[in-house]
N, C-alpha and C. Protein backbone atom coordinates (compact mmCIF):
# COMPACT_ATOMS: atom_id res chain seq x y z
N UNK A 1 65.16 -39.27 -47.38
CA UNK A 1 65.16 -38.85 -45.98
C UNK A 1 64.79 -40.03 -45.10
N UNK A 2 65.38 -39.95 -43.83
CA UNK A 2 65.18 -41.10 -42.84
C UNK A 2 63.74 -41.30 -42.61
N UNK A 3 63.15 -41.99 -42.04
CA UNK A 3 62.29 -41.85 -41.45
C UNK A 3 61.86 -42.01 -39.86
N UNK A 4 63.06 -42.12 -39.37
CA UNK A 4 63.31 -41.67 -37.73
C UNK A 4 65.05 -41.23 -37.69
N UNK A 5 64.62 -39.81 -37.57
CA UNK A 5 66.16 -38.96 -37.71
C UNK A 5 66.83 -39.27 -36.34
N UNK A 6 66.37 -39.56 -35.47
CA UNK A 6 67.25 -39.86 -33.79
C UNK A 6 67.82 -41.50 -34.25
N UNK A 7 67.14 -42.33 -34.59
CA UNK A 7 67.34 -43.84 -34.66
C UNK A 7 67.50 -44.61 -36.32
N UNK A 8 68.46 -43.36 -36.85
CA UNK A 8 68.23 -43.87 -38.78
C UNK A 8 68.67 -45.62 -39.15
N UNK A 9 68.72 -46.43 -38.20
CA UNK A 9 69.05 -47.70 -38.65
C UNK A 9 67.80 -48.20 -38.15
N UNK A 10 66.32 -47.93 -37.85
CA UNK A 10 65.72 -48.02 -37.49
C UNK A 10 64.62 -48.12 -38.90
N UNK A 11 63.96 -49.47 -38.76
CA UNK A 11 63.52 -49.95 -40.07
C UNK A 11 61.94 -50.44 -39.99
N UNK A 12 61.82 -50.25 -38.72
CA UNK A 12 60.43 -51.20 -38.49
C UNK A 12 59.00 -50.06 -37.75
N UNK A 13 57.98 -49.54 -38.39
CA UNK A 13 57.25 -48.97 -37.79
C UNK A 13 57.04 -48.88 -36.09
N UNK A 14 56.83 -48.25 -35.71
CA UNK A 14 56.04 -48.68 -33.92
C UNK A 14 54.94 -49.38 -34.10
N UNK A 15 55.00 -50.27 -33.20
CA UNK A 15 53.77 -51.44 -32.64
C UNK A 15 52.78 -50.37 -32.10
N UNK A 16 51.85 -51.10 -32.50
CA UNK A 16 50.33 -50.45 -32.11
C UNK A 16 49.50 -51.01 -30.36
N UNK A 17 50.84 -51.78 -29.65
CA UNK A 17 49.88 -51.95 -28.39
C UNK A 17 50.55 -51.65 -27.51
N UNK A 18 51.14 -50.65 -27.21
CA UNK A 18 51.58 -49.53 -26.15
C UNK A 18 51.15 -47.97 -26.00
N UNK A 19 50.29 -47.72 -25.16
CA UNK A 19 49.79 -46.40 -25.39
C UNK A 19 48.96 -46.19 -23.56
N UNK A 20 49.29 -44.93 -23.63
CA UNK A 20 48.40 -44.74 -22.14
C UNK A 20 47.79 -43.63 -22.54
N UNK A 21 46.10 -43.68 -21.67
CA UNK A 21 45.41 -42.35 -21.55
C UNK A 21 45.36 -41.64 -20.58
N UNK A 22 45.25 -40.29 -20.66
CA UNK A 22 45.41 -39.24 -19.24
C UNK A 22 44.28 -38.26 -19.23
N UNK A 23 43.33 -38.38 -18.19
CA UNK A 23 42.45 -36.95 -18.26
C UNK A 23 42.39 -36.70 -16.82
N UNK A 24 41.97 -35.19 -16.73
CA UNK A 24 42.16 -34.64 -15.59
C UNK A 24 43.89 -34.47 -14.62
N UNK A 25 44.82 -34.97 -15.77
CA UNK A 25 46.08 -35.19 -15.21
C UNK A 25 46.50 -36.40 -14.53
N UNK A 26 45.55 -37.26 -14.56
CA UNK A 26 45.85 -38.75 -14.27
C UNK A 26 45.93 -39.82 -15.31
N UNK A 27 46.64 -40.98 -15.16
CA UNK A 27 46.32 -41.67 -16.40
C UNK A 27 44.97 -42.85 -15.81
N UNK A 28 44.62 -43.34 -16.94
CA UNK A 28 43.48 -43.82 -16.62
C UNK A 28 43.43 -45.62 -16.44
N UNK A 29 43.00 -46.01 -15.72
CA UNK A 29 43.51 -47.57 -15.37
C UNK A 29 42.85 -48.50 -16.51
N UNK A 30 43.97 -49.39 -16.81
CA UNK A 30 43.25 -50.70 -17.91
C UNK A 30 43.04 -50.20 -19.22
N UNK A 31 43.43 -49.24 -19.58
CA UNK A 31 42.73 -49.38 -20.94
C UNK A 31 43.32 -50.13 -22.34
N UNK A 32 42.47 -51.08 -22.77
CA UNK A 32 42.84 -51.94 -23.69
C UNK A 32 42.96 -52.03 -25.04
N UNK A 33 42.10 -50.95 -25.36
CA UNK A 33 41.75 -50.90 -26.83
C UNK A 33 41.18 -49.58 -27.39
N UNK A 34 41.70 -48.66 -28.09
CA UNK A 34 41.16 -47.32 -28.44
C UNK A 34 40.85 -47.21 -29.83
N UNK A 35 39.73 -46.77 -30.48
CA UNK A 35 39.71 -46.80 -31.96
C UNK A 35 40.62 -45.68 -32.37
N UNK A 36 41.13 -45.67 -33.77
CA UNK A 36 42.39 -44.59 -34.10
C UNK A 36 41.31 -43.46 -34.37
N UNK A 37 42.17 -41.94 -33.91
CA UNK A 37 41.90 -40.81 -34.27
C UNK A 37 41.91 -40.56 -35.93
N UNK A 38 40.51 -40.36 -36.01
CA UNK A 38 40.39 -39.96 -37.97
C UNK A 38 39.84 -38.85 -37.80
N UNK A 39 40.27 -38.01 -38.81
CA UNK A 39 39.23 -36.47 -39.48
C UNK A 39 38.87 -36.97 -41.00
N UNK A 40 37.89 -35.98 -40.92
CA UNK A 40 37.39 -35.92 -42.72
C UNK A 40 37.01 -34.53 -42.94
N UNK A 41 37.45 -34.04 -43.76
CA UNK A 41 37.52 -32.30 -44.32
C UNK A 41 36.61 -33.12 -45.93
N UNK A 42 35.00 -32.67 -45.47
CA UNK A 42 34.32 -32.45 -46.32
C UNK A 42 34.66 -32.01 -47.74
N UNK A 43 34.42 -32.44 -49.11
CA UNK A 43 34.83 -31.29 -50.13
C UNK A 43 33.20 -30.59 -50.79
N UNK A 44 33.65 -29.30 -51.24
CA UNK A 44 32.02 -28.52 -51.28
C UNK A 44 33.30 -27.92 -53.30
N UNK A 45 32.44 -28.62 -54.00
CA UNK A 45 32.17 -28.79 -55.18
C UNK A 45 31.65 -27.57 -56.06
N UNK A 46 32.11 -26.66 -57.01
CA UNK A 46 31.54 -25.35 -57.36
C UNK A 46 32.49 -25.47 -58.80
N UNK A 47 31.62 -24.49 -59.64
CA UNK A 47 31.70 -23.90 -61.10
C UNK A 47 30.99 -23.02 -61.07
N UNK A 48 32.17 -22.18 -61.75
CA UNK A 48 31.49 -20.94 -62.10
C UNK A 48 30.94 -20.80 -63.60
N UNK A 49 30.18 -20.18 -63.89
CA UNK A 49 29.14 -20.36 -65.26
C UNK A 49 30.41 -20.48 -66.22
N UNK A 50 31.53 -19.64 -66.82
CA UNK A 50 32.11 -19.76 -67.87
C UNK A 50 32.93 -20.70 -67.62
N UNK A 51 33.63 -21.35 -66.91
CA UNK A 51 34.35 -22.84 -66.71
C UNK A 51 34.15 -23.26 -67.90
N UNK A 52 35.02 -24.41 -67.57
CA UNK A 52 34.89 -25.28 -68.76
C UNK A 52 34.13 -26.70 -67.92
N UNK A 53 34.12 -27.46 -68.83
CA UNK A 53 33.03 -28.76 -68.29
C UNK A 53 33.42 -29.87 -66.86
N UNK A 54 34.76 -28.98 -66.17
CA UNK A 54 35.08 -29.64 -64.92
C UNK A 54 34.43 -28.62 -63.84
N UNK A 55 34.49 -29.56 -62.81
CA UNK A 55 34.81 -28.56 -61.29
C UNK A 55 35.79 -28.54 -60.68
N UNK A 56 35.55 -27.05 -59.45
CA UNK A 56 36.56 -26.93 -58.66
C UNK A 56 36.28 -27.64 -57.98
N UNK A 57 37.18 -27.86 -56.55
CA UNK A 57 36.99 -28.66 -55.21
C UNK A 57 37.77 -27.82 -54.33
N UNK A 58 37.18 -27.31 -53.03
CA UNK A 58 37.82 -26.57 -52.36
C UNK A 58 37.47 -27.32 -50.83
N UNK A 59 37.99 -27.71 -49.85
CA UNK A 59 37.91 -27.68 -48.13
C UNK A 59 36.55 -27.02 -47.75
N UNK A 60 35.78 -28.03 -46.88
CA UNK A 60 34.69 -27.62 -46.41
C UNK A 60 34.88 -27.97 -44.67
N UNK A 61 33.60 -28.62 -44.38
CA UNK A 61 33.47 -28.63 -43.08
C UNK A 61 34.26 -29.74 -42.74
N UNK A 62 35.07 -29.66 -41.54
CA UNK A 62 35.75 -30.88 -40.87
C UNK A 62 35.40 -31.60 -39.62
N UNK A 63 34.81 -32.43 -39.98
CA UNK A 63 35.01 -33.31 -38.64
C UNK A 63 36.05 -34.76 -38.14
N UNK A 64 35.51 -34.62 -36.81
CA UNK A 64 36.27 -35.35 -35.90
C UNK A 64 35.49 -36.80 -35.54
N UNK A 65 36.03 -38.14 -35.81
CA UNK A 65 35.75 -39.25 -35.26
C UNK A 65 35.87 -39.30 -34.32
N UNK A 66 34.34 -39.86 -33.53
CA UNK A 66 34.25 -40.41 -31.96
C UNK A 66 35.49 -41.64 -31.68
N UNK A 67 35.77 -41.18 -30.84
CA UNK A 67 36.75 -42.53 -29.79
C UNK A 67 36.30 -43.24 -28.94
N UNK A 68 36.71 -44.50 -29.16
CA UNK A 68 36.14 -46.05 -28.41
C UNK A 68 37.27 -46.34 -27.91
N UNK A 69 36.66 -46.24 -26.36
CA UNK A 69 37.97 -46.65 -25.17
C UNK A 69 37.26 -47.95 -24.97
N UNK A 70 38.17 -49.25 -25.01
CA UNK A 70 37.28 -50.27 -23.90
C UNK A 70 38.58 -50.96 -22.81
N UNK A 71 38.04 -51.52 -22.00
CA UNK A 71 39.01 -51.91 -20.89
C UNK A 71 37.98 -52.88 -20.33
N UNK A 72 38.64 -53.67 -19.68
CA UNK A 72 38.16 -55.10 -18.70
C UNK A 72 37.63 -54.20 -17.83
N UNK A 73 36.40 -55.08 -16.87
CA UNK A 73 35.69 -54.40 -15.89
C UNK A 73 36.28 -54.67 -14.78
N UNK A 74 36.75 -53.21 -14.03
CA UNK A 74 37.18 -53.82 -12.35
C UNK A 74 36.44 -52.70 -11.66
N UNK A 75 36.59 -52.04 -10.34
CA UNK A 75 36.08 -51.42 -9.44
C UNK A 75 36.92 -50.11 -9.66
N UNK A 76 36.62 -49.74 -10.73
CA UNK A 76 37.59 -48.01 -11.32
C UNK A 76 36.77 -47.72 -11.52
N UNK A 77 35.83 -46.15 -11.01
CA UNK A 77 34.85 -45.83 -12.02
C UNK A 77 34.80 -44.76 -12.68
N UNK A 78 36.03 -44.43 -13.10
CA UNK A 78 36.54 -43.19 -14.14
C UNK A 78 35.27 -43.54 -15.10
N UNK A 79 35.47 -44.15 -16.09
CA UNK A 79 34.54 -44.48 -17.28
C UNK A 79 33.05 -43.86 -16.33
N UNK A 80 32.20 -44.87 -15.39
CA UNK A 80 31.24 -44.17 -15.29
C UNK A 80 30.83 -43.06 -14.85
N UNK A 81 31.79 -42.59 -14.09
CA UNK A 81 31.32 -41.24 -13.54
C UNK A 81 31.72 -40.04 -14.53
N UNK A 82 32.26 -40.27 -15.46
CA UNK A 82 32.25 -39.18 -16.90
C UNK A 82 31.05 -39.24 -17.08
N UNK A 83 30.57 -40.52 -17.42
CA UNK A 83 29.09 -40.82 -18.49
C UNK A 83 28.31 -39.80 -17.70
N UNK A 84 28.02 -40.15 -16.33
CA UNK A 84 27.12 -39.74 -15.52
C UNK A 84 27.01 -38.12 -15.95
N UNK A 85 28.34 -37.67 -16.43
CA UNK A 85 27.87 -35.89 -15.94
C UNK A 85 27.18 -35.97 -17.18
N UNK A 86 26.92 -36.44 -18.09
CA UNK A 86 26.22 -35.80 -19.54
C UNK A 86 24.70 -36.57 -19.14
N UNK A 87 24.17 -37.96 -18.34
CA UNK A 87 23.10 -38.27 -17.93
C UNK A 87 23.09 -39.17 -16.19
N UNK A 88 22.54 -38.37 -16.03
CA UNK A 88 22.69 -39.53 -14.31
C UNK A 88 21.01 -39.74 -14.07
N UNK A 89 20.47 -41.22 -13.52
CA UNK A 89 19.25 -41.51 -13.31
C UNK A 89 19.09 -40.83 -11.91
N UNK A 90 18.12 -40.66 -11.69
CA UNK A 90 17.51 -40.08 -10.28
C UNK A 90 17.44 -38.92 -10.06
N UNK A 91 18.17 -37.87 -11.24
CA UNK A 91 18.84 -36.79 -10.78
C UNK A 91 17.29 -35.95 -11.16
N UNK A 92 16.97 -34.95 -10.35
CA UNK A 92 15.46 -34.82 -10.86
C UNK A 92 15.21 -33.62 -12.38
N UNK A 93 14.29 -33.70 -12.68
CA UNK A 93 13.71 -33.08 -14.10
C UNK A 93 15.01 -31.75 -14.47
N UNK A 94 15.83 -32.22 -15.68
CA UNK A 94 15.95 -30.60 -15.97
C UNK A 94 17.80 -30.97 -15.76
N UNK A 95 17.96 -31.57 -14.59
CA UNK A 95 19.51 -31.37 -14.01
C UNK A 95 20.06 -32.85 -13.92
N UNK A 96 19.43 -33.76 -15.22
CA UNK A 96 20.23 -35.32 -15.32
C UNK A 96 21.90 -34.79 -15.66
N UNK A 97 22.02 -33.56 -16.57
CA UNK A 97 23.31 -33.31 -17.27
C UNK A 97 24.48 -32.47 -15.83
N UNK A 98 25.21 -32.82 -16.31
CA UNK A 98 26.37 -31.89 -15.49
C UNK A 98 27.22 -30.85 -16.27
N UNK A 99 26.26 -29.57 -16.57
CA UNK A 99 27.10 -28.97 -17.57
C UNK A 99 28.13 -28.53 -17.43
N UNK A 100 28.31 -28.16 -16.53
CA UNK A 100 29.88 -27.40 -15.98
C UNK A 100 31.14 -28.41 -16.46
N UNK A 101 31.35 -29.42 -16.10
CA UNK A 101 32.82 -30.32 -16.47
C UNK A 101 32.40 -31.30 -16.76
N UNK A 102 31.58 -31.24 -17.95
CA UNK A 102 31.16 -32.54 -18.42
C UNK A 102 32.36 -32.92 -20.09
N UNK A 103 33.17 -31.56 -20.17
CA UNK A 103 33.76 -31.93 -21.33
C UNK A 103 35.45 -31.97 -20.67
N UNK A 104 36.16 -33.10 -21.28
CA UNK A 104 37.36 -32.97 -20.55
C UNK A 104 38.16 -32.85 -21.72
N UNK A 105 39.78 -32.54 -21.88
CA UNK A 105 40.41 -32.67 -22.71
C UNK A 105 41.72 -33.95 -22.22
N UNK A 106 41.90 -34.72 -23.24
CA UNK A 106 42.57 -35.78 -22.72
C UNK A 106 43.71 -36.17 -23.72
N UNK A 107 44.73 -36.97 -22.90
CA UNK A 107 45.78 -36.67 -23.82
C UNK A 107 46.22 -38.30 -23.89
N UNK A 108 46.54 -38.77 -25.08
CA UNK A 108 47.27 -40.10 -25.44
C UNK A 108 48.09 -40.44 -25.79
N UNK A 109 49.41 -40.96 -25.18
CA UNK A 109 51.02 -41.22 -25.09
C UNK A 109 51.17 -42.44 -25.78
N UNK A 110 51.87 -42.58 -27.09
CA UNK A 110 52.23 -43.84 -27.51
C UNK A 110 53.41 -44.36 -27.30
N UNK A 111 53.73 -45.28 -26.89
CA UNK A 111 55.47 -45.61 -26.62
C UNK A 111 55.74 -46.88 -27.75
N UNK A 112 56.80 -46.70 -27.69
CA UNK A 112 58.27 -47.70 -28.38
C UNK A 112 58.04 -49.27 -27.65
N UNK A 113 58.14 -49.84 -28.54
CA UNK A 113 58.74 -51.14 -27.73
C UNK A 113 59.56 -51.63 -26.06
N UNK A 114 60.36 -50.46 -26.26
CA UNK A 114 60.96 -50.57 -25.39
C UNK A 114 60.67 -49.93 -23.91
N UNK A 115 59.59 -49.16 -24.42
CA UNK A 115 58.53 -48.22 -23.42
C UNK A 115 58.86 -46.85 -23.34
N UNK A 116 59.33 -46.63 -24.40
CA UNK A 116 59.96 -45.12 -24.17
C UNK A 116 58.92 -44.56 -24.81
N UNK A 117 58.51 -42.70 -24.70
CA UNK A 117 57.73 -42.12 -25.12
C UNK A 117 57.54 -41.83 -26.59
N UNK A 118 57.09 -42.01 -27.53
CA UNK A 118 57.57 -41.79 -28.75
C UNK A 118 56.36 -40.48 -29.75
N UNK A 119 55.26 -40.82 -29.24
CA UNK A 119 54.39 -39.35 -29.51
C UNK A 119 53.46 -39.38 -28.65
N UNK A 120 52.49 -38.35 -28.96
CA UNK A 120 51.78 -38.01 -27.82
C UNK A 120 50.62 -37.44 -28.42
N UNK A 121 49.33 -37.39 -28.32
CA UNK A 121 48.25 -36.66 -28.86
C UNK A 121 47.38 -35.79 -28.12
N UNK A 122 47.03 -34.75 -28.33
CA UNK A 122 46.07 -33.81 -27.11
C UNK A 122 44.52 -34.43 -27.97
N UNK A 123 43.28 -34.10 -27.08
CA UNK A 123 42.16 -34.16 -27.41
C UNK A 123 41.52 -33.55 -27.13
N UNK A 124 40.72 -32.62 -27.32
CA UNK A 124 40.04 -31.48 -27.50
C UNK A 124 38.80 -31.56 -27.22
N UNK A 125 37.91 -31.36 -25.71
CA UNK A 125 36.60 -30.98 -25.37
C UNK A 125 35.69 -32.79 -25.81
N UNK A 126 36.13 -33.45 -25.32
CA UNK A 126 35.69 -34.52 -25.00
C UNK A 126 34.56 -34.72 -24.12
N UNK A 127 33.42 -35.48 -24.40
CA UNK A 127 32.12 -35.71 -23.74
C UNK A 127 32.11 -37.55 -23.98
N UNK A 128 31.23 -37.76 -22.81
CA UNK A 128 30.94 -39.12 -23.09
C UNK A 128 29.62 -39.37 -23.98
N UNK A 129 29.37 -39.81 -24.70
CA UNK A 129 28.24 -40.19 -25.82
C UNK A 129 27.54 -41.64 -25.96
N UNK A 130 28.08 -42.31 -25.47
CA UNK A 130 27.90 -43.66 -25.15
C UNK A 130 28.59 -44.54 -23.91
N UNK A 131 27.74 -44.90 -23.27
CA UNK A 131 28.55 -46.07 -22.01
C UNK A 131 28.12 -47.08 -22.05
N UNK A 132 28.56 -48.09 -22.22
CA UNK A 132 28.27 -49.56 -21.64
C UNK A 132 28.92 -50.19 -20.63
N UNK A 133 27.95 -50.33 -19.46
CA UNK A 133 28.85 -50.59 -18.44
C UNK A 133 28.80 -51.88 -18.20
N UNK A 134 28.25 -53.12 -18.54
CA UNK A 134 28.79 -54.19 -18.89
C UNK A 134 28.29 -54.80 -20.44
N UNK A 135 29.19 -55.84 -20.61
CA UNK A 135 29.33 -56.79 -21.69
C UNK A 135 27.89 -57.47 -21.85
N UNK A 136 27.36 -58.13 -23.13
CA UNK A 136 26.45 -59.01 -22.95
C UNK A 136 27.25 -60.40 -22.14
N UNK A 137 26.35 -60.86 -21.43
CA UNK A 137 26.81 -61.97 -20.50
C UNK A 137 26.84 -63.46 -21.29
N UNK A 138 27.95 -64.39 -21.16
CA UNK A 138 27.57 -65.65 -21.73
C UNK A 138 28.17 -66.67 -20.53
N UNK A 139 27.33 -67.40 -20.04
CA UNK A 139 28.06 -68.42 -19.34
C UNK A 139 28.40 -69.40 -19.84
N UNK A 140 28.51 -69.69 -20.78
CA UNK A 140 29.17 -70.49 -21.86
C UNK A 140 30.79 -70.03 -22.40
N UNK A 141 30.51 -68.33 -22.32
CA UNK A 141 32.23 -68.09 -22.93
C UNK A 141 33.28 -68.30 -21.95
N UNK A 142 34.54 -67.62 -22.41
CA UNK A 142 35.60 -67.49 -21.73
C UNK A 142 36.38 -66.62 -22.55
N UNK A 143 36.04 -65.87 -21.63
CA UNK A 143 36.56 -63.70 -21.90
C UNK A 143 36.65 -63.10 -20.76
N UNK A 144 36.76 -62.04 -21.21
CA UNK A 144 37.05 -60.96 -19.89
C UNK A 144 35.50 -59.59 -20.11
N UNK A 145 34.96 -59.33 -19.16
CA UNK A 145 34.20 -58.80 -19.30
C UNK A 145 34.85 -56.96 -19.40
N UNK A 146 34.14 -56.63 -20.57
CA UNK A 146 34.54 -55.04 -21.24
C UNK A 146 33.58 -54.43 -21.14
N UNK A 147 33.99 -53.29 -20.55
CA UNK A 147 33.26 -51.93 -20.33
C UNK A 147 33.62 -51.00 -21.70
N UNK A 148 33.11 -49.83 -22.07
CA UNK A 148 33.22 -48.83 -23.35
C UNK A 148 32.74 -47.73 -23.07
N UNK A 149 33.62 -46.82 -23.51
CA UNK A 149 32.71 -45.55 -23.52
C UNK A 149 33.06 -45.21 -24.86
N UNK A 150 32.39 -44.05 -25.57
CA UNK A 150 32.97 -43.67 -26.83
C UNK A 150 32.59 -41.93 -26.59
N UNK A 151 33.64 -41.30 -27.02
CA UNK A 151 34.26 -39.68 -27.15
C UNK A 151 33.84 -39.41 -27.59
N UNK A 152 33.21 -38.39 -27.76
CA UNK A 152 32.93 -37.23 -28.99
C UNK A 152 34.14 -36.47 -28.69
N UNK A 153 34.60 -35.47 -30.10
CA UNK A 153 35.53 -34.46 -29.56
C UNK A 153 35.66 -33.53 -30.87
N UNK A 154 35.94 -32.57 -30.75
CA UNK A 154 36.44 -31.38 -31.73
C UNK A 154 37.42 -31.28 -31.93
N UNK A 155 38.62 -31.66 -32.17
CA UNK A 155 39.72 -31.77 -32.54
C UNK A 155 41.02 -32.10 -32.13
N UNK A 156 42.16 -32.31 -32.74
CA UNK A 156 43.38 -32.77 -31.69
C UNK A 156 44.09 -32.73 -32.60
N UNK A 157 45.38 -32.81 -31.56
CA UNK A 157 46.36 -32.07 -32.34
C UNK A 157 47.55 -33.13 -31.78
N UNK A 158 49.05 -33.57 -32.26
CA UNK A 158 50.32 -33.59 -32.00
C UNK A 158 50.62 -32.85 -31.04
N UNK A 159 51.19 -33.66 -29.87
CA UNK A 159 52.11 -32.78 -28.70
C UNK A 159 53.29 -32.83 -29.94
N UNK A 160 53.94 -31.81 -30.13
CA UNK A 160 55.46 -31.31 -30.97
C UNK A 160 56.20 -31.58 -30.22
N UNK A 161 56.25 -31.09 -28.87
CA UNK A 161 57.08 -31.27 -27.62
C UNK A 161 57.63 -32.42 -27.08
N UNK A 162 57.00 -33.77 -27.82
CA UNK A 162 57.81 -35.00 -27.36
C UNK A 162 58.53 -35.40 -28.92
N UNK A 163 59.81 -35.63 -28.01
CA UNK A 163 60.66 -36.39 -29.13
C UNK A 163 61.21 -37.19 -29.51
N UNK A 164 61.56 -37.75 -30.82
CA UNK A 164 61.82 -38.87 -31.28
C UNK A 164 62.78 -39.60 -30.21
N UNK A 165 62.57 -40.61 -29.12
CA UNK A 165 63.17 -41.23 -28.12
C UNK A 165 64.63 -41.67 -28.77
N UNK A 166 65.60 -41.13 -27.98
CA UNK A 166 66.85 -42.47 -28.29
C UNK A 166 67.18 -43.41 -28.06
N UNK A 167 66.58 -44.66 -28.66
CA UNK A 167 66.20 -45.95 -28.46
C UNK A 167 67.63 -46.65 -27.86
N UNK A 168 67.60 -47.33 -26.60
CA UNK A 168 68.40 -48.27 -26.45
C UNK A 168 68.56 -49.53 -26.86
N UNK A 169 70.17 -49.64 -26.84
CA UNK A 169 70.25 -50.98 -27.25
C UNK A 169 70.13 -52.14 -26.18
């Protein structure tokens, strides 16, 4: 079987540095670098007394790897004003958190070379868990200064709904 049924002369995986993020229905400015979406489905290990000298292995608990967005620092403050709803300084005793829309669901578009859409990922009840809002400083280097936040999230899934692009020549 092919392995891209729209483009079967098509021989070369997709490149890994085209991708945009979207929350709240906007996409989000700069972002440079995302760690990949992983799960791990626990295994929970059992025998029953007459068995023989193996075990079973059956699906246990699953979790979801946090996501590391980072992007160069400019005057966008998507990144901090997420962080803020889960802790903001000043805010007095009791009400640092913003519980109401502090979890967003966000969605990540990977494209083709050529910039066409090629999949798409939903993300599921997203919180901010970590912010760094600047870099350690070196006046000695020569870089670009990176901001980070990292996701928590409960699960995600394949948009089905986007499809294999018909690549131009």
């Amino acid at each position: 079987m092919a392995e891209f049924i729209v483009n079967p002369t098509r021989f070369d995986p997709y490149k890994n540095f085209k991708f945009r993020l979207k929350w709240d229905g906007k996409y989000v400015a700069g972002v440079s670098k995302m760690s990949g979406l992983k799960r791990t489905t626990e295994v929970v290990i059992h025998r029953e007394g007459g068995d023989p000298s193996t075990s079973r292995k059956a699906p246990g608990l699953t979790q979801f790897e946090p996501i590391v967005l980072e992007r160069g620092l400019t005057h966008d403050t998507s990144f901090e004003a997420w962080a803020n709803k889960v802790w903001q300084f000043g805010a007095g005793a009791g009400t640092e958190a913003g519980l109401k829309d502090f979890r967003k669901d966000i969605v990540i578009e990977f494209y083709n070379e050529a910039g066409q859409l090629a999949l798409a990922y939903q993300v599921f009840r997203c919180w901010v868990s970590e912010y760094q809002a600047l870099p350690n400083l070196d006046s000695n280097a020569n870089s670009v200064a990176i901001e980070h936040i990292v996701l928590q999230n409960e699960g995600w899934q394949r948009d089905l709904s986007v499809p294999e692009p018909a690549e131009r020549s």
